[in-house]
Structure formats: C-alpha cells, structure tokens
Protein backbone atom coordinates (compact mmCIF):
# COMPACT_ATOMS: atom_id res chain seq x y z
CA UNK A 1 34.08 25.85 23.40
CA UNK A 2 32.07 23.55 26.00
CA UNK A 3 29.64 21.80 25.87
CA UNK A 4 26.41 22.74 27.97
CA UNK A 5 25.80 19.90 29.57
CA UNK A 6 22.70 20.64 32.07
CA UNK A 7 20.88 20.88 29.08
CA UNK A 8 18.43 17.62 28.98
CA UNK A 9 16.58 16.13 26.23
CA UNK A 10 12.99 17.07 26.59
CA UNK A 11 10.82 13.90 27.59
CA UNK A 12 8.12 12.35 25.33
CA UNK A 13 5.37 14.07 25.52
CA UNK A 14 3.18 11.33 23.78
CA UNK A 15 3.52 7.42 24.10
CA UNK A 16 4.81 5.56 20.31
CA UNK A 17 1.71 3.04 21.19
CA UNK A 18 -2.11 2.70 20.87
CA UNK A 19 -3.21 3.73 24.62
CA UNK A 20 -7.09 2.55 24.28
CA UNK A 21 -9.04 0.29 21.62
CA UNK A 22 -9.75 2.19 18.80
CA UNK A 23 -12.90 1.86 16.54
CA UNK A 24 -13.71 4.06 13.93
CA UNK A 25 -17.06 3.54 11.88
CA UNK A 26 -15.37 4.81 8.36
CA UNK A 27 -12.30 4.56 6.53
CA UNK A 28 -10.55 5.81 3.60
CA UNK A 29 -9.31 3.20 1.31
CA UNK A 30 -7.80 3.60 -2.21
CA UNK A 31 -9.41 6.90 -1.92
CA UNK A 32 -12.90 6.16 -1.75
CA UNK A 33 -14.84 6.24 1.95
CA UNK A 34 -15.54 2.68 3.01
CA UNK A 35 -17.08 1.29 6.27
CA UNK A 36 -15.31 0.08 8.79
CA UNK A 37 -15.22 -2.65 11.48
CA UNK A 38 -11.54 -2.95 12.70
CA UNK A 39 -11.14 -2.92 16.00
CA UNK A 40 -7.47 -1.73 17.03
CA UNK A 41 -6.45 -3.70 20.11
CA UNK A 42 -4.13 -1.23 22.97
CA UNK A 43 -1.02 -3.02 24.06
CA UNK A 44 -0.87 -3.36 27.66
CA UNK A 45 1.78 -5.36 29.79
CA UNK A 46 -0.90 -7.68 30.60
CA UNK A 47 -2.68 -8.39 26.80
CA UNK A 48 -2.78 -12.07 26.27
CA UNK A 49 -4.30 -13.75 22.99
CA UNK A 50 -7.60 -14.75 25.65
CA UNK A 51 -8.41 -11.25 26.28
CA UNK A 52 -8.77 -10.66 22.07
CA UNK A 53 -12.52 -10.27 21.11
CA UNK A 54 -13.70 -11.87 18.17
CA UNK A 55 -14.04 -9.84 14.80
CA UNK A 56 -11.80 -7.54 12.34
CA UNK A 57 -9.17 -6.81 14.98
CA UNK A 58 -5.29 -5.00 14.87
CA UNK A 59 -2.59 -6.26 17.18
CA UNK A 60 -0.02 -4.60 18.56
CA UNK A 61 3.71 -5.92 17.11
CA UNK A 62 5.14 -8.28 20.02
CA UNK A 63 1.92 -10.16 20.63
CA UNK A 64 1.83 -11.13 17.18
CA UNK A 65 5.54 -11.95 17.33
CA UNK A 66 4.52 -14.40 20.54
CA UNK A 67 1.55 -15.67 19.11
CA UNK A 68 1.30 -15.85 15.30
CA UNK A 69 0.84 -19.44 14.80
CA UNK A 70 -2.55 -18.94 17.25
CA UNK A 71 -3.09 -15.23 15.44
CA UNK A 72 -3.51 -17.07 12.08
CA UNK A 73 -6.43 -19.79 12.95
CA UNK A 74 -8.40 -16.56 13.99
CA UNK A 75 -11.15 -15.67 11.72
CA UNK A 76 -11.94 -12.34 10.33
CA UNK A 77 -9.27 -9.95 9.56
CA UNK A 78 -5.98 -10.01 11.23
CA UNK A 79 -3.43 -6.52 10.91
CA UNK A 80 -0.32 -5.76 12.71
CA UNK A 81 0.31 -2.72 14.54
CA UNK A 82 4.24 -1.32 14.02
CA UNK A 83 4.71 1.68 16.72
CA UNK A 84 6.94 4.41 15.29
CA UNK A 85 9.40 3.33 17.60
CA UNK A 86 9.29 -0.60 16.33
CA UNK A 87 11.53 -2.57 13.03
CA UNK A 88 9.67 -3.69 10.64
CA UNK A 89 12.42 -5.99 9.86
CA UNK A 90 10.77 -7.80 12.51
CA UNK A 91 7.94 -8.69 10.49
CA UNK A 92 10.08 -9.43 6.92
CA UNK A 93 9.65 -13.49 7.32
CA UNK A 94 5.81 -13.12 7.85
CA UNK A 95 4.58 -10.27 5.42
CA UNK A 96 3.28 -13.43 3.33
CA UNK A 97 0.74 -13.75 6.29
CA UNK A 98 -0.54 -10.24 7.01
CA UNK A 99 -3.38 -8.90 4.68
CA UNK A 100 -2.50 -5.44 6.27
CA UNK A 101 -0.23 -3.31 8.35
CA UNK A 102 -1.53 -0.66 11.19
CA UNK A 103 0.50 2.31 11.59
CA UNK A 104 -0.18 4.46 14.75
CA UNK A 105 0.24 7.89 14.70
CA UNK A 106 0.02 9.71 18.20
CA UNK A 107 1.43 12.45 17.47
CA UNK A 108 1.20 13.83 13.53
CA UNK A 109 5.05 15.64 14.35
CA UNK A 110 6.76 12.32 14.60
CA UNK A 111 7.53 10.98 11.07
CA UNK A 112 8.79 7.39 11.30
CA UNK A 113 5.94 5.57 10.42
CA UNK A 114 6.18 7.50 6.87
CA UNK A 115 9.58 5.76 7.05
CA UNK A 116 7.92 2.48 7.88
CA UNK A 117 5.61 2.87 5.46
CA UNK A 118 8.16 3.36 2.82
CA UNK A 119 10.24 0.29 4.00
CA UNK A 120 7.63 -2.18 3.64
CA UNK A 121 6.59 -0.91 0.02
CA UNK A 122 10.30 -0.52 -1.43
CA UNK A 123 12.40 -2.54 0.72
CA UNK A 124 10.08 -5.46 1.98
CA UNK A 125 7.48 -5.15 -1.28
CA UNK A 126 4.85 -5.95 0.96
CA UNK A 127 1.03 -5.18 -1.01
CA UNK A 128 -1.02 -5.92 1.35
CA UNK A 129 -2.95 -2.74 2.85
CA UNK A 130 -0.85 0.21 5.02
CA UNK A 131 -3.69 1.96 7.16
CA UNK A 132 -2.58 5.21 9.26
CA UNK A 133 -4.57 5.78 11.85
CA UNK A 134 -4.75 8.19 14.80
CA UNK A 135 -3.32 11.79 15.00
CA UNK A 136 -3.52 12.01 10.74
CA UNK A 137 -4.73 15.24 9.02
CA UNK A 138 -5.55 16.65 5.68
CA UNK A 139 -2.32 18.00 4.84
CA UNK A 140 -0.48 14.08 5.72
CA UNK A 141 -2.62 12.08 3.70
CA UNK A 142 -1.10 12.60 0.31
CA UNK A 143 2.46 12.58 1.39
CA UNK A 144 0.97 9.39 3.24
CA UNK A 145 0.13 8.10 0.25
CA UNK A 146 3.66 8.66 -1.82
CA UNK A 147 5.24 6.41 0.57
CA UNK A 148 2.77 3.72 0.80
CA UNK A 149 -0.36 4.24 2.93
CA UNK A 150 -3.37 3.31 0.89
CA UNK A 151 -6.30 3.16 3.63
CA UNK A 152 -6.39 5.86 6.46
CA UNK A 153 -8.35 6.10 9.87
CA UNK A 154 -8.71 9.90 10.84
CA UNK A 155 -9.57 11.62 14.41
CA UNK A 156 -13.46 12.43 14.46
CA UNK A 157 -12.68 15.93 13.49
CA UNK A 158 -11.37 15.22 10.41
CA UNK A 159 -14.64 15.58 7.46
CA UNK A 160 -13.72 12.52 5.49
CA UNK A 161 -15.28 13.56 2.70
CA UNK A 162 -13.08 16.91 2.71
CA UNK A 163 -10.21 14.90 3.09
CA UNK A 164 -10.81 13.26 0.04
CA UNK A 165 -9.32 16.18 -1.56
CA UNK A 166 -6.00 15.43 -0.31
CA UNK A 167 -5.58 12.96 -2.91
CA UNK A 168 -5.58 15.47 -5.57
CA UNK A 169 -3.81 18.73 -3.94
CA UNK A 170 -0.82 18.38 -6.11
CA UNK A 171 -0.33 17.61 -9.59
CA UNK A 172 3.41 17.11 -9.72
CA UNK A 173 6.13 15.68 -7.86
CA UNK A 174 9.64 16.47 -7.28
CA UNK A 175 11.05 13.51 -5.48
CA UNK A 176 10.51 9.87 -5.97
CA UNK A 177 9.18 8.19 -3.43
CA UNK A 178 6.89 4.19 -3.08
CA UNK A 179 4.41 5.29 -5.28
CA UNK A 180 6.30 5.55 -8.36
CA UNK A 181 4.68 8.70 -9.66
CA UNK A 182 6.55 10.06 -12.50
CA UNK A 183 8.88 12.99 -11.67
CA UNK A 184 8.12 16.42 -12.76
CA UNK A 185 12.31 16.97 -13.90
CA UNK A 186 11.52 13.41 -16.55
CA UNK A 187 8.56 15.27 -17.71
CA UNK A 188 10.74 18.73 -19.03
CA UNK A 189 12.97 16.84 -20.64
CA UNK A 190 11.21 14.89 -22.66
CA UNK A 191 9.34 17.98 -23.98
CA UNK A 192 12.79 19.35 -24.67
C-alpha cells in the first residue's frame, strides 16, 4: 500500500491568538457572576509596553516574557495570556508573580488550553485564577472547571446566568482530573 500523498493538511481556519482587545462587562468566577474590568490586550507584531492602557489589563505571552520586570511596577491587575499553541513551561519561574492566567479560546474544537489548564494546576501548582475566555459554551464550562479554570469570560450570546447551571450538570465523575473530585468507582466500593 501507498501512501496518498497529494493529500494536504487542511489550513487553520482560526488564528491560536486574541485578534482584537477584548472587554467583557461580566464574568464568572468561582461560580458566582462578578463584574468585570479586564481588558484583554491583542498581540500584534508591533505591541510595545507604551501602547498598554492603564487599568485591569491581559497580555499576550512573549510581551510579558520581554517585559516582566516593567509588567510588574504596573498597577492594577496584571494576567498572562497562553495561546493554545504556547508552553506554559515558559512561565514556570514566574507563576509566583501572576495573580492569574488568560486562556484564549478561538475556536471551542481545539482543546489544548484544557491541557494548559491542567498543567498549571497539577504540574506547575499554580492557584492563582485560570480565566477562559472567548469561543466557551455551556457544555465546556464544567469540564473547564475539572481541569482548572475557575473564572470564565463567555461570547455575548452566552446567558450567564443559564450558564451557571453548568456547574452542577453532573453529579459524578469517572476520571480524575485538577479538581480532585472524588471518583464515582472509590464511591462503590466503599459501600461494598
């Protein structure tokens, strides 16, 4: 047998990055609707630390890994974006210094930033705040939350008061994942 070789990968149909500042006036966090003031900063070729406005802001990954010692003497809040396509390795000697982590979702079909979100809660033991934001829906946010998202941006046509709901849509779960819930398997046995 041969392999086809005219056969081509299909190209990206969706950047890994933030294309446009993002503001959204509400949040979810720990599963309560709070407001919200963050301004996500888009990561252009030509984003310098000048062009930041002051406030709440998100950066994108390699302008905090040029700039953090500036980054820091900011005031307000400081998070770092990690695009789906980004290490968070890269942050591991700074996680002391970030009060919270921006994951970008631009398309809810690609899954790495559940992976990222996972690595920085089991791997890295980071606590600060994991906030998905962009393309997240209803049926993401609690498998969101097993692997370590705790504060979530949705599109505008997401009701966040609906999605509040998500929290609670299953009682029982089969693998273990960041958020150490208790297994449904360890729960049989010990009634046995």
């Amino acid at each position: 047998m041969v392999a086809n070789r005219s056969i081509k990968a299909r190209p990206k149909a969706t950047p890994d990055r933030i294309q446009e500042n993002i503001q959204t006036a509400q949040a979810i966090l720990d599963h309560a609707i709070v407001d919200n003031d963050l301004l996500h900063i888009a990561e252009t070729e030509e984003l310098t630390i000048g062009d930041l406005p002051e406030g709440n802001i998100s950066v994108p990954l390699n302008l905090w890994l040029e700039n953090k010692d500036d980054l820091k003497r900011r005031s307000g809040v400081l998070a770092v974006q990690i695009a789906a396509d980004e290490d968070p390795a890269d942050l591991i000697d700074d996680l002391a210094d970030i009060s919270m982590i921006v994951l970008p979702f631009v398309s809810h079909v690609d899954g790495r930033s559940y992976t990222h979100a996972s690595t920085l809660r089991k791997r890295y033991n980071y606590t600060g705040e994991i906030r998905a934001i962009g393309d997240v829906k209803f049926d993401q946010l609690g498998f969101l939350t097993r692997v370590g998202c705790n504060a979530f941006e949705l599109p505008e046509s997401e009701n966040l008061s609906t999605a509040l709901r998500a929290f609670s849509e299953f009682s029982e779960v089969y693998q273990p994942s960041a958020d150490q819930s208790r297994l449904i398997f360890s729960r049989r046995r010990a009634i046995h």
